[in-house]
PDB file of N, CA and C in Angstrom:
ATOM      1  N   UNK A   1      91.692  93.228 104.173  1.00  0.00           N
ATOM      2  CA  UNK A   1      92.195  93.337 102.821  1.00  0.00           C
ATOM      3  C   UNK A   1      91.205  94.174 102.011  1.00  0.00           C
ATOM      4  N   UNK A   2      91.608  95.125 101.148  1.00  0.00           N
ATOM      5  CA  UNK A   2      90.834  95.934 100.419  1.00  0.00           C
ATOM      6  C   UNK A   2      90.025  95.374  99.382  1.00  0.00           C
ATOM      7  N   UNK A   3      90.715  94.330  98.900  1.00  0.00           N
ATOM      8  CA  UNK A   3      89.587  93.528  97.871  1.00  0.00           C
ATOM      9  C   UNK A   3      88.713  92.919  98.498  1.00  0.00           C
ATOM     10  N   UNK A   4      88.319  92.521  99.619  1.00  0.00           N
ATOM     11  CA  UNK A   4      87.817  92.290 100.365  1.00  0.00           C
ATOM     12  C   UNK A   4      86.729  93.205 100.907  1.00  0.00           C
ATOM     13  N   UNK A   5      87.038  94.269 101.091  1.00  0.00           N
ATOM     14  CA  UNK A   5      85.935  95.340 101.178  1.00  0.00           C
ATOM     15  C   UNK A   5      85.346  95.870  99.743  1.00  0.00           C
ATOM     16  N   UNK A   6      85.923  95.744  99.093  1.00  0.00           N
ATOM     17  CA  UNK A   6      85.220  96.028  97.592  1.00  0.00           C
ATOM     18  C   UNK A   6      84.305  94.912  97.576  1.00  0.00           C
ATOM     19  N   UNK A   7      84.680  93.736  97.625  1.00  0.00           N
ATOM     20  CA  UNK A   7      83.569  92.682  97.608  1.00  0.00           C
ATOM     21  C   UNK A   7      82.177  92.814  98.530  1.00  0.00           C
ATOM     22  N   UNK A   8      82.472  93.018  99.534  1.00  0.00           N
ATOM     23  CA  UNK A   8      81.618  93.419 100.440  1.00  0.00           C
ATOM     24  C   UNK A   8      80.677  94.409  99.689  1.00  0.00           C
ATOM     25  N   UNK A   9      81.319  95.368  99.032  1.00  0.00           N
ATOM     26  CA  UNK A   9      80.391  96.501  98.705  1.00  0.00           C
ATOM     27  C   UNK A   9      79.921  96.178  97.354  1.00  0.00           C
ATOM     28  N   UNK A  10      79.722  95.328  96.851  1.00  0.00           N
ATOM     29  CA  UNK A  10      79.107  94.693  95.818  1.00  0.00           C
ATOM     30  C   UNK A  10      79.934  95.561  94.888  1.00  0.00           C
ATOM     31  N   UNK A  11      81.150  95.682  94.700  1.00  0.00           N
ATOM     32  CA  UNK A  11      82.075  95.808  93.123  1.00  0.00           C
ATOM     33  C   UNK A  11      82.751  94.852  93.243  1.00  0.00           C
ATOM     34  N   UNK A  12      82.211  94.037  92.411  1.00  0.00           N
ATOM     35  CA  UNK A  12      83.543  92.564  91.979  1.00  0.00           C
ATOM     36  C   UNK A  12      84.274  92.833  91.180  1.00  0.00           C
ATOM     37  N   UNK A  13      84.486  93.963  89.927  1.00  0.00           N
ATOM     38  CA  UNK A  13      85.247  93.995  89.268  1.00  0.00           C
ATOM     39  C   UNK A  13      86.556  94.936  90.129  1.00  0.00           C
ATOM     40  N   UNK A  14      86.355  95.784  90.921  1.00  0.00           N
ATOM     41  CA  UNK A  14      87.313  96.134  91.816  1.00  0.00           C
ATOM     42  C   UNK A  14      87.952  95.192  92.614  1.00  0.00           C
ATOM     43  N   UNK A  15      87.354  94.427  93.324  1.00  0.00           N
ATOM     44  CA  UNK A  15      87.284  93.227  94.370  1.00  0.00           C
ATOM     45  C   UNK A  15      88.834  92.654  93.721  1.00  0.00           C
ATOM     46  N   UNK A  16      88.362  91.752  92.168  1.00  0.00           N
ATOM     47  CA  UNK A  16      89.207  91.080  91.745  1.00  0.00           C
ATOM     48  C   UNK A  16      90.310  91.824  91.249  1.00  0.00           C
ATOM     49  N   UNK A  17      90.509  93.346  90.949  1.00  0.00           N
ATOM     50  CA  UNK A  17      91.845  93.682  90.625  1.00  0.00           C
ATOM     51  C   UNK A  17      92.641  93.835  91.314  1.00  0.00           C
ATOM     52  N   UNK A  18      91.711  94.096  92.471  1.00  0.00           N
ATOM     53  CA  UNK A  18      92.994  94.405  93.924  1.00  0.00           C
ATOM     54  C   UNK A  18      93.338  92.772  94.670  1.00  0.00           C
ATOM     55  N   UNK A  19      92.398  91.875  94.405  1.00  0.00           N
ATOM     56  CA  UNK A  19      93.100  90.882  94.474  1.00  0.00           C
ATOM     57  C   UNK A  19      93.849  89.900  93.747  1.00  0.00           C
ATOM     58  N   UNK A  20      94.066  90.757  92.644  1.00  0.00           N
ATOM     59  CA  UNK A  20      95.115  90.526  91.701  1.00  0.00           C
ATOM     60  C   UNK A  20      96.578  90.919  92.362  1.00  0.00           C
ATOM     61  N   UNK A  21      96.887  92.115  92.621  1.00  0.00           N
ATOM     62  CA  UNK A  21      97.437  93.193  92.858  1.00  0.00           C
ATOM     63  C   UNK A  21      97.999  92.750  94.104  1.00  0.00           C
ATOM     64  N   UNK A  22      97.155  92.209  95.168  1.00  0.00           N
ATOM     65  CA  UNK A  22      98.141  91.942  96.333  1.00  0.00           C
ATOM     66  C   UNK A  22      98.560  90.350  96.640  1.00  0.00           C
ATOM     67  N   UNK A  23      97.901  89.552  95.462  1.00  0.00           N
ATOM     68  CA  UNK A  23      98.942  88.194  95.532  1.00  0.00           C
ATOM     69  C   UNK A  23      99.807  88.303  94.233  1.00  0.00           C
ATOM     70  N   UNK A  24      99.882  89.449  93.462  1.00  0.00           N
ATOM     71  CA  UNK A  24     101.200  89.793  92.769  1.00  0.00           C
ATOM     72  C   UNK A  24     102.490  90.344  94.141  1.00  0.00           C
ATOM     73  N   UNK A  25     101.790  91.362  95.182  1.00  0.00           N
ATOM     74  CA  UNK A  25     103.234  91.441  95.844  1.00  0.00           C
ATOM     75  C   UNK A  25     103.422  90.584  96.575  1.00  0.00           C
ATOM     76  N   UNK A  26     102.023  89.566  97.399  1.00  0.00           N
ATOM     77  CA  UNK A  26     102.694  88.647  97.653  1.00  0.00           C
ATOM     78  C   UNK A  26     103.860  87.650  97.340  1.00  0.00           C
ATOM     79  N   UNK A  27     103.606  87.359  95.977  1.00  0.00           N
ATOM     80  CA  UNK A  27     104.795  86.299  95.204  1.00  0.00           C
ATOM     81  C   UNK A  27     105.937  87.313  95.425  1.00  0.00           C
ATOM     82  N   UNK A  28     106.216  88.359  95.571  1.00  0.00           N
ATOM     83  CA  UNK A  28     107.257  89.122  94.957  1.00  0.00           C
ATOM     84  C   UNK A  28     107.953  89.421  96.826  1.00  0.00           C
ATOM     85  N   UNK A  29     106.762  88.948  97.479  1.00  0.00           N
ATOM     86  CA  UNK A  29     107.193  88.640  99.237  1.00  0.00           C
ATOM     87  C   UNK A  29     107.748  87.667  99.341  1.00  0.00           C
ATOM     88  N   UNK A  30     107.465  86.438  98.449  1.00  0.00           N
ATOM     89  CA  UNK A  30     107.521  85.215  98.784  1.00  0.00           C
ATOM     90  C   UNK A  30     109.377  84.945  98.086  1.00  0.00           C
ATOM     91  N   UNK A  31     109.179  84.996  97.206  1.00  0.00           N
ATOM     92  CA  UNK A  31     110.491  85.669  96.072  1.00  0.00           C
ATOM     93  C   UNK A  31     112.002  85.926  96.650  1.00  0.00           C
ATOM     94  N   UNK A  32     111.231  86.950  97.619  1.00  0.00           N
ATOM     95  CA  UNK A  32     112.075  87.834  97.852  1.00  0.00           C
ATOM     96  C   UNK A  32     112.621  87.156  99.394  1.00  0.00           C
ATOM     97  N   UNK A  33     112.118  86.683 100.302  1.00  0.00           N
ATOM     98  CA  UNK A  33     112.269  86.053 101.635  1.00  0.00           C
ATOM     99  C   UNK A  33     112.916  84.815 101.170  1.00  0.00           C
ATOM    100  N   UNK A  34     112.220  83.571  99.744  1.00  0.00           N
ATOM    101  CA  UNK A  34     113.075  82.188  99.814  1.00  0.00           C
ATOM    102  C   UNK A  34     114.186  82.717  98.602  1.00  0.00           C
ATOM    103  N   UNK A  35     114.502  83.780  97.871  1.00  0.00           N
ATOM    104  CA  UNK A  35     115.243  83.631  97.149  1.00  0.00           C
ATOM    105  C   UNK A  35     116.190  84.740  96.641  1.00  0.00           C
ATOM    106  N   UNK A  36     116.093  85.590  98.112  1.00  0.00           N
ATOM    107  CA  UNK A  36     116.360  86.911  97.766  1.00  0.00           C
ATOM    108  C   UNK A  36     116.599  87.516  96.829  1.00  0.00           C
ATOM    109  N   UNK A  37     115.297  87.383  95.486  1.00  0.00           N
ATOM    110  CA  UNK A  37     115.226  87.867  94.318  1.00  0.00           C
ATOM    111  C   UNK A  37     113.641  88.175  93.820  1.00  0.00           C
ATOM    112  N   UNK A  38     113.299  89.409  93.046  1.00  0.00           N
ATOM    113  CA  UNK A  38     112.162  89.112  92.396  1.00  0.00           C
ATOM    114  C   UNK A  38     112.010  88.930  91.055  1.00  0.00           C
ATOM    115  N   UNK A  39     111.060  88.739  90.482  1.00  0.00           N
ATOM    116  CA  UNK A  39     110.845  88.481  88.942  1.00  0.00           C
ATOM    117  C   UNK A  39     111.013  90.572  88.505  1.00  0.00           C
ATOM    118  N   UNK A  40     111.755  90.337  87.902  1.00  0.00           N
ATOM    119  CA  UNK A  40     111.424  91.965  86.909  1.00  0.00           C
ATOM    120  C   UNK A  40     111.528  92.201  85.984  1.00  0.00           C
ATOM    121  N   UNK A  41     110.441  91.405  84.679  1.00  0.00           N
ATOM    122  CA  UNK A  41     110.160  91.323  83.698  1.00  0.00           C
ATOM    123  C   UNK A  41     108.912  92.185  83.486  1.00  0.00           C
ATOM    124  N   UNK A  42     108.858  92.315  82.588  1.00  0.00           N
ATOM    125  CA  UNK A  42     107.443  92.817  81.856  1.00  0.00           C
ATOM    126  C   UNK A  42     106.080  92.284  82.021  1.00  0.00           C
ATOM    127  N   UNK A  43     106.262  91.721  82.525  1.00  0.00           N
ATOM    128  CA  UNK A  43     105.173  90.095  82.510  1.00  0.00           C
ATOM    129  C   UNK A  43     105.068  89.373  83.717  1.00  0.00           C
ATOM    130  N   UNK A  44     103.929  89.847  84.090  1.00  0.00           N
ATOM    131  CA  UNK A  44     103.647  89.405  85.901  1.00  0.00           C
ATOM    132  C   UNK A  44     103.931  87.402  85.832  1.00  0.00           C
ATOM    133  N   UNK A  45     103.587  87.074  84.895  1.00  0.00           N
ATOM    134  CA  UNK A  45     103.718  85.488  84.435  1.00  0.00           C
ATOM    135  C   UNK A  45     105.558  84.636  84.836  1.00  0.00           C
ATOM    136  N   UNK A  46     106.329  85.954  84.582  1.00  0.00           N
ATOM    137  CA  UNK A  46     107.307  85.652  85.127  1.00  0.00           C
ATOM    138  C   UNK A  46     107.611  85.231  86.478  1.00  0.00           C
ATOM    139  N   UNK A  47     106.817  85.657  87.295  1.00  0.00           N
ATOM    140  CA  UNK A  47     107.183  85.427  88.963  1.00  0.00           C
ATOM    141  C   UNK A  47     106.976  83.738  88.771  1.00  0.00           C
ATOM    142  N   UNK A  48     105.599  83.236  87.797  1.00  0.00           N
ATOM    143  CA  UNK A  48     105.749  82.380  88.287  1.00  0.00           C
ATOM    144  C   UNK A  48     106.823  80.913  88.480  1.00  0.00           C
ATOM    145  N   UNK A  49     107.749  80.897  87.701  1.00  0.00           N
ATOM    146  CA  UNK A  49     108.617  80.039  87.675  1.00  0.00           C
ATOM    147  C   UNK A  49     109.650  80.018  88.872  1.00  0.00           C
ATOM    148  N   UNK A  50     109.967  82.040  89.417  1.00  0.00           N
ATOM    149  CA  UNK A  50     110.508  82.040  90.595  1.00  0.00           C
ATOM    150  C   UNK A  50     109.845  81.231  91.604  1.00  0.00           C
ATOM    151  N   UNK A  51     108.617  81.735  91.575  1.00  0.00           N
ATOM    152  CA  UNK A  51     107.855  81.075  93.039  1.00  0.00           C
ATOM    153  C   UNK A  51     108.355  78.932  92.905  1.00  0.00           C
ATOM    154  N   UNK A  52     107.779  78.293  91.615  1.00  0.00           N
ATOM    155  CA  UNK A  52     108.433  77.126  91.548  1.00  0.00           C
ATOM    156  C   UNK A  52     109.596  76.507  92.511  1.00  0.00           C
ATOM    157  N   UNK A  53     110.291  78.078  92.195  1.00  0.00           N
ATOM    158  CA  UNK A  53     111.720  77.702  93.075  1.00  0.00           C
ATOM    159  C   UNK A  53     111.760  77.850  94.230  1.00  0.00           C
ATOM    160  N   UNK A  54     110.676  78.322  95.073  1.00  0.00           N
ATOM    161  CA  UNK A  54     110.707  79.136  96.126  1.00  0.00           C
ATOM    162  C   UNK A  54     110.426  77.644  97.041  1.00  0.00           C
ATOM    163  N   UNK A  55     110.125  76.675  96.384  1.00  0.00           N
ATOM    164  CA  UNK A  55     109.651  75.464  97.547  1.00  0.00           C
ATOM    165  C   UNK A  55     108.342  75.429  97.813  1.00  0.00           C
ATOM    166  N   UNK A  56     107.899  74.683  98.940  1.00  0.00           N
ATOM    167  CA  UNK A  56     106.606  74.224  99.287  1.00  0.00           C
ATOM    168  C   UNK A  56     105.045  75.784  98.937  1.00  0.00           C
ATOM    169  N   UNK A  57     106.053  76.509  99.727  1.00  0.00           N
ATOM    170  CA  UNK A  57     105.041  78.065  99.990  1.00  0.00           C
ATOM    171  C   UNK A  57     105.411  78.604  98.928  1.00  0.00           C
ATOM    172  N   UNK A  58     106.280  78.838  97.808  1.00  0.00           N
ATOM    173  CA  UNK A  58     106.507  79.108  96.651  1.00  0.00           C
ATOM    174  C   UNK A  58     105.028  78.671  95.543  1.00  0.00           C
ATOM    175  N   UNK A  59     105.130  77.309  95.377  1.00  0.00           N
ATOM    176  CA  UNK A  59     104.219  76.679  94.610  1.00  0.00           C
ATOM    177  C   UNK A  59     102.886  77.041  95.209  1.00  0.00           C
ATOM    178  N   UNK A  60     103.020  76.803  96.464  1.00  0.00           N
ATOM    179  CA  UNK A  60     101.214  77.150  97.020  1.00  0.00           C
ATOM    180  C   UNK A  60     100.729  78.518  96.280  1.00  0.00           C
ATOM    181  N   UNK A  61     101.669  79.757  95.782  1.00  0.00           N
ATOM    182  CA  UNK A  61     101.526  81.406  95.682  1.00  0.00           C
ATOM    183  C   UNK A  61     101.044  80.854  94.281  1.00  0.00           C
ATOM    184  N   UNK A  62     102.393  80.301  93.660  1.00  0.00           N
ATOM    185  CA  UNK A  62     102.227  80.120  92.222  1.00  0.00           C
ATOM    186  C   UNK A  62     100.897  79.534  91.627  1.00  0.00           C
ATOM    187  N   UNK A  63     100.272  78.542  92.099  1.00  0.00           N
ATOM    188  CA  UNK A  63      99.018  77.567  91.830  1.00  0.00           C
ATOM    189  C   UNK A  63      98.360  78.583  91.959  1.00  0.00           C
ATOM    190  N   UNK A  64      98.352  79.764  93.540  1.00  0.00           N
ATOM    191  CA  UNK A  64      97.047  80.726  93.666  1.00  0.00           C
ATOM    192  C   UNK A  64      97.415  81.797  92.396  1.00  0.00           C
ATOM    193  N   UNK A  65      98.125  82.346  92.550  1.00  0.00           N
ATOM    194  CA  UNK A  65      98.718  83.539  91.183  1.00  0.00           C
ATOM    195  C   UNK A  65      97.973  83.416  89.459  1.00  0.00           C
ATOM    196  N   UNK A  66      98.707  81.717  89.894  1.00  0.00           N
ATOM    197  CA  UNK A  66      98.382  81.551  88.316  1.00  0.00           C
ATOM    198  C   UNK A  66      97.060  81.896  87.947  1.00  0.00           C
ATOM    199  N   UNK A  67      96.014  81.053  88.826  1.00  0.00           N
ATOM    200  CA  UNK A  67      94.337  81.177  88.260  1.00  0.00           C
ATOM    201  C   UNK A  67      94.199  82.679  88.286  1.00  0.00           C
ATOM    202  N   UNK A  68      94.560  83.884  89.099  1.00  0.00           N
ATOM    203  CA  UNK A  68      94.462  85.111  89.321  1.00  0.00           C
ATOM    204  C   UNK A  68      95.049  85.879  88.070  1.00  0.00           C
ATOM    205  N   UNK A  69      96.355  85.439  87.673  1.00  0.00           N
ATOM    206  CA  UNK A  69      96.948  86.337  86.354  1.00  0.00           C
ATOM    207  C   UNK A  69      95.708  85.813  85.199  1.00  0.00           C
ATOM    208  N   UNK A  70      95.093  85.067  85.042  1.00  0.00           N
ATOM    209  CA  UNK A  70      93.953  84.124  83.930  1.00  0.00           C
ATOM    210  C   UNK A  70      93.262  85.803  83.828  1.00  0.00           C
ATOM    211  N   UNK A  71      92.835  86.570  85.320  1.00  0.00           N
ATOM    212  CA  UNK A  71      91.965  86.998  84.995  1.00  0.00           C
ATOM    213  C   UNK A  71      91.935  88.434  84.808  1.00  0.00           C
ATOM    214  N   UNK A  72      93.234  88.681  85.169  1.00  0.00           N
ATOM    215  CA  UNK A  72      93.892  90.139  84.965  1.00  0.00           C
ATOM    216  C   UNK A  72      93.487  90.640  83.825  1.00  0.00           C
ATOM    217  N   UNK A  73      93.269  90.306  82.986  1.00  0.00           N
ATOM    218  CA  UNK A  73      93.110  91.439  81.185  1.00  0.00           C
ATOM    219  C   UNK A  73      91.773  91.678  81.854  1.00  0.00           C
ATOM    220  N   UNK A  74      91.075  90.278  82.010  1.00  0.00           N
ATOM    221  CA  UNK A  74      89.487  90.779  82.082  1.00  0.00           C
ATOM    222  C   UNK A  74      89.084  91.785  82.835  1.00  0.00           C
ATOM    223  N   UNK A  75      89.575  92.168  84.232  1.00  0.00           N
ATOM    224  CA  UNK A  75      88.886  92.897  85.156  1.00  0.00           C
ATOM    225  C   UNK A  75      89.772  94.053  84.905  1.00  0.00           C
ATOM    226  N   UNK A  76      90.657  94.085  84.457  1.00  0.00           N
ATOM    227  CA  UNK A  76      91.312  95.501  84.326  1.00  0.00           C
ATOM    228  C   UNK A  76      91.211  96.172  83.035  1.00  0.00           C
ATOM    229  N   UNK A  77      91.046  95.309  81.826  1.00  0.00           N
ATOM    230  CA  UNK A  77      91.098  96.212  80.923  1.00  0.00           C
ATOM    231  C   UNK A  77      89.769  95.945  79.628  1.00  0.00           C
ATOM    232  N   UNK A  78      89.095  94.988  79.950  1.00  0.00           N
ATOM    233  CA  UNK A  78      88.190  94.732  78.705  1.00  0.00           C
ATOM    234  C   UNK A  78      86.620  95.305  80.324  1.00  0.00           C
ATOM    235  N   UNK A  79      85.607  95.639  79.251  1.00  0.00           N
ATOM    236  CA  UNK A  79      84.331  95.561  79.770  1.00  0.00           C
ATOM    237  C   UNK A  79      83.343  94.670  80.117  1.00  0.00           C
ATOM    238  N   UNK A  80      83.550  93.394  80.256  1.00  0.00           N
ATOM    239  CA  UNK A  80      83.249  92.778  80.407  1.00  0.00           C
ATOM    240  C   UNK A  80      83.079  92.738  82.298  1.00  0.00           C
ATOM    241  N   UNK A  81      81.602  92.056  82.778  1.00  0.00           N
ATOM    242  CA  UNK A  81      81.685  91.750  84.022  1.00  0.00           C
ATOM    243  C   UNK A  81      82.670  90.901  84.987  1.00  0.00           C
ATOM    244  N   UNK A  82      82.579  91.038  85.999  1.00  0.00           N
ATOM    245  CA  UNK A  82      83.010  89.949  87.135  1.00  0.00           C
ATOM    246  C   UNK A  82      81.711  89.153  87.732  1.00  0.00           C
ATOM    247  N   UNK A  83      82.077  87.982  87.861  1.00  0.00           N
ATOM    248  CA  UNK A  83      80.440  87.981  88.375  1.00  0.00           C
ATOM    249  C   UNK A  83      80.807  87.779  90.279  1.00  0.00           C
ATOM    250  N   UNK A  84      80.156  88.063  91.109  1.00  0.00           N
ATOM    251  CA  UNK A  84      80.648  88.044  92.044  1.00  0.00           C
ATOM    252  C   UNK A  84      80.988  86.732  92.826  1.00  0.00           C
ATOM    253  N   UNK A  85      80.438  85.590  91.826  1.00  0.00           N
ATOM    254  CA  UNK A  85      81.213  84.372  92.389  1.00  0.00           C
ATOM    255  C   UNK A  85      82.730  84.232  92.445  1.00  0.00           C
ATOM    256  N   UNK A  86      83.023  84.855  91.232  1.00  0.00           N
ATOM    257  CA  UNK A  86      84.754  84.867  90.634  1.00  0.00           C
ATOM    258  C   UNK A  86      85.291  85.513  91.428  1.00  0.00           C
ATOM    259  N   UNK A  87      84.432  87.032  91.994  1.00  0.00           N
ATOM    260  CA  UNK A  87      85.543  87.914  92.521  1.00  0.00           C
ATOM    261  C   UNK A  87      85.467  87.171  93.976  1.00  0.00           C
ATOM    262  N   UNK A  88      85.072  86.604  94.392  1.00  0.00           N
ATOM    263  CA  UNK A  88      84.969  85.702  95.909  1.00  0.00           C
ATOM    264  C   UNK A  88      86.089  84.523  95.849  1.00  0.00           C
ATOM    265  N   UNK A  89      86.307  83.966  94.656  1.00  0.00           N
ATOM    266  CA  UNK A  89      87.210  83.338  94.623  1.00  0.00           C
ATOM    267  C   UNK A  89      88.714  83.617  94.222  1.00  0.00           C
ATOM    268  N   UNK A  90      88.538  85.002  93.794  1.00  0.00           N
ATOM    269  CA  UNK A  90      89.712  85.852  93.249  1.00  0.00           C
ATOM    270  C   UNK A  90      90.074  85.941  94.601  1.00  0.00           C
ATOM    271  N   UNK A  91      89.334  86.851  95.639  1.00  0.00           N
ATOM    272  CA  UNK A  91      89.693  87.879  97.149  1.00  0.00           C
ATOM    273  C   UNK A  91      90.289  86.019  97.989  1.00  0.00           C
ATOM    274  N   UNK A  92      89.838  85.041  97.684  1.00  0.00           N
ATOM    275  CA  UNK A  92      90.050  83.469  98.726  1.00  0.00           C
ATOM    276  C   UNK A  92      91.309  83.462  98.377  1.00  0.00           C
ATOM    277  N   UNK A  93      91.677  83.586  97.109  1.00  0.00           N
ATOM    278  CA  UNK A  93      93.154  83.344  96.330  1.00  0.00           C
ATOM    279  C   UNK A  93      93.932  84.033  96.993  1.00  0.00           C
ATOM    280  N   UNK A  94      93.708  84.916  96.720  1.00  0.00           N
ATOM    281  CA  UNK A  94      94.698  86.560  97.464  1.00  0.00           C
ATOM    282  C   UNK A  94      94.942  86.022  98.979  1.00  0.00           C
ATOM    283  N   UNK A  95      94.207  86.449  99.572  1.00  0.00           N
ATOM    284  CA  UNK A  95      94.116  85.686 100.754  1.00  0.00           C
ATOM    285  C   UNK A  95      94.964  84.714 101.377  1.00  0.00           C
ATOM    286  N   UNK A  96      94.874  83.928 100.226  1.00  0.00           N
ATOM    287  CA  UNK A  96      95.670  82.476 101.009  1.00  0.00           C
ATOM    288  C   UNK A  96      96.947  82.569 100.403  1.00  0.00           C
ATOM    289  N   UNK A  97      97.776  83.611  99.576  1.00  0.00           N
ATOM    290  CA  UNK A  97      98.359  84.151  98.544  1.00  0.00           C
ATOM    291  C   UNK A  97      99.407  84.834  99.806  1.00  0.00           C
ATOM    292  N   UNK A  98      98.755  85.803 100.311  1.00  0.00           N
ATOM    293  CA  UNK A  98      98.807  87.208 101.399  1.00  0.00           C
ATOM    294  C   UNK A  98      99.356  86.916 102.679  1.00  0.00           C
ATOM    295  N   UNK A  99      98.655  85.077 102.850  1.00  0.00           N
ATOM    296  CA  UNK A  99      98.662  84.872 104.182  1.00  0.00           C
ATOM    297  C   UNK A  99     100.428  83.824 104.263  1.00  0.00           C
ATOM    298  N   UNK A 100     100.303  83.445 103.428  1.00  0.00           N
ATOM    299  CA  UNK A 100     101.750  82.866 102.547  1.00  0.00           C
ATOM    300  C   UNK A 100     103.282  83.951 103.297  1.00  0.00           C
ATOM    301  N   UNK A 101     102.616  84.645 102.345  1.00  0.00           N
ATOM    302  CA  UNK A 101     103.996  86.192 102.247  1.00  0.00           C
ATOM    303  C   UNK A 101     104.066  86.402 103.774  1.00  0.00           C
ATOM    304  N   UNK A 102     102.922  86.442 104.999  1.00  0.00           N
ATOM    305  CA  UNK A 102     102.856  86.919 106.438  1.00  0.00           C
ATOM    306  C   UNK A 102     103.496  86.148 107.169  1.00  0.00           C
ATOM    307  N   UNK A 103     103.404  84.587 106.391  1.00  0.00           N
ATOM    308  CA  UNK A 103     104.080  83.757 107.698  1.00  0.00           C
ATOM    309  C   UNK A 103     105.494  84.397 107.471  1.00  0.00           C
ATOM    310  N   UNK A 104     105.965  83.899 105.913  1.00  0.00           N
ATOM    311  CA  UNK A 104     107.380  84.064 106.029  1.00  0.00           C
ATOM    312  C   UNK A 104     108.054  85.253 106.839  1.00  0.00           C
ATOM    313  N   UNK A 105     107.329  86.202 106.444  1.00  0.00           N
ATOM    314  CA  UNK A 105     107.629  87.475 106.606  1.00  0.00           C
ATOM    315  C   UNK A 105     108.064  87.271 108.616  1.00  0.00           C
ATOM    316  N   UNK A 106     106.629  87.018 109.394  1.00  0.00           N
ATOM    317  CA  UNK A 106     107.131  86.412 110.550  1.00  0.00           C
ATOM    318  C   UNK A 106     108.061  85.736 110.329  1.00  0.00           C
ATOM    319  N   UNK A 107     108.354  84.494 110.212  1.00  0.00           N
ATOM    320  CA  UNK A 107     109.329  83.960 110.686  1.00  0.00           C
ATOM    321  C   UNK A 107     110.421  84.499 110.300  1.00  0.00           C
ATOM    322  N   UNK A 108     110.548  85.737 109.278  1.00  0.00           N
ATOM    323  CA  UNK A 108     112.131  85.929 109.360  1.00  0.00           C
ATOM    324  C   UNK A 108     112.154  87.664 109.986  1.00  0.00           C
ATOM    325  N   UNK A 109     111.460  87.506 111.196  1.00  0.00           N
ATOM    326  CA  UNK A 109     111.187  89.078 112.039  1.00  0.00           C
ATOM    327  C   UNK A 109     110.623  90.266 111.164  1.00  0.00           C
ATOM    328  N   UNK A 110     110.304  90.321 110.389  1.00  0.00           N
ATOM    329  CA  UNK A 110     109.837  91.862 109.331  1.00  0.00           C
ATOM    330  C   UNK A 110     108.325  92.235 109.781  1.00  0.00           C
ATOM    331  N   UNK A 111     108.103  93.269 109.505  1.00  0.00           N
ATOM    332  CA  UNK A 111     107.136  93.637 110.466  1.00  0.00           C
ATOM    333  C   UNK A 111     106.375  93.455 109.320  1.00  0.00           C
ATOM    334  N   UNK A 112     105.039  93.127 109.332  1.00  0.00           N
ATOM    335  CA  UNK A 112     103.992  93.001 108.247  1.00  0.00           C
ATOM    336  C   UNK A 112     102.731  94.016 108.826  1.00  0.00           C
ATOM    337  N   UNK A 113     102.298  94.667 108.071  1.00  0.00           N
ATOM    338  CA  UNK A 113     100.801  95.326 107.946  1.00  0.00           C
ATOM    339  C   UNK A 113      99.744  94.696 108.131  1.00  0.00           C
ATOM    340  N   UNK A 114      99.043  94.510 109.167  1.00  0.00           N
ATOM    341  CA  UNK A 114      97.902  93.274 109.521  1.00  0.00           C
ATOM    342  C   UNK A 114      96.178  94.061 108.965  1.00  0.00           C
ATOM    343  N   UNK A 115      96.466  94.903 108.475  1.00  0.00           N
ATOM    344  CA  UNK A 115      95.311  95.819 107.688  1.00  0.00           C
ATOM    345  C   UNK A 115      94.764  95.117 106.615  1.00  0.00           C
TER     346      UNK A 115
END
């Protein structure tokens, strides 16, 4: 995972946008496999009520999402640091966010990107 290598390379404020970024398409994986629908509002905050609906692996995205959308203004648009504890727990989120969207994705045959 790319936020993942940003972390590695000591940018946490990169780290955490891209792991913003890929448990946003996760939910919108997750969405889209239990409810063949995504959120397409203005407002990434919207997915989360879909995911609600999405069931067990729905809520797991949503709980991870939510703490992750908290931190979206910060790392993307104000100057303020990341400290690299956050972005470690941002890239864990994603992660377990990412890994969500892969099962489904297996179990309903779609080929997923293991990069």
């Amino acid at each position: 995972m790319a936020a993942g290598d940003e972390l590695a390379a000591g940018r946490p404020v990169a780290a955490t946008s891209l792991a913003i970024h890929a448990a946003i398409n996760a939910a919108d994986a997750v969405c889209g496999a239990r409810l063949a629908r995504r959120a397409a509002g203005d407002s990434h905050v919207e997915v989360l009520s879909l995911l609600r609906e999405s069931g067990v692996d729905g809520a797991e995205v949503a709980r991870h999402l939510a703490r992750l959308l908290s931190l979206k203004t910060r790392a993307e648009y104000e100057p303020d640091d990341i400290s690299p504890a956050t972005a470690s727990r941002a890239v864990a989120r994603a992660r377990q966010c990412v890994a969500v969207a892969r099962r489904l994705a297996g179990a309903s045959g779609s080929m997923v990107d293991e990069r």
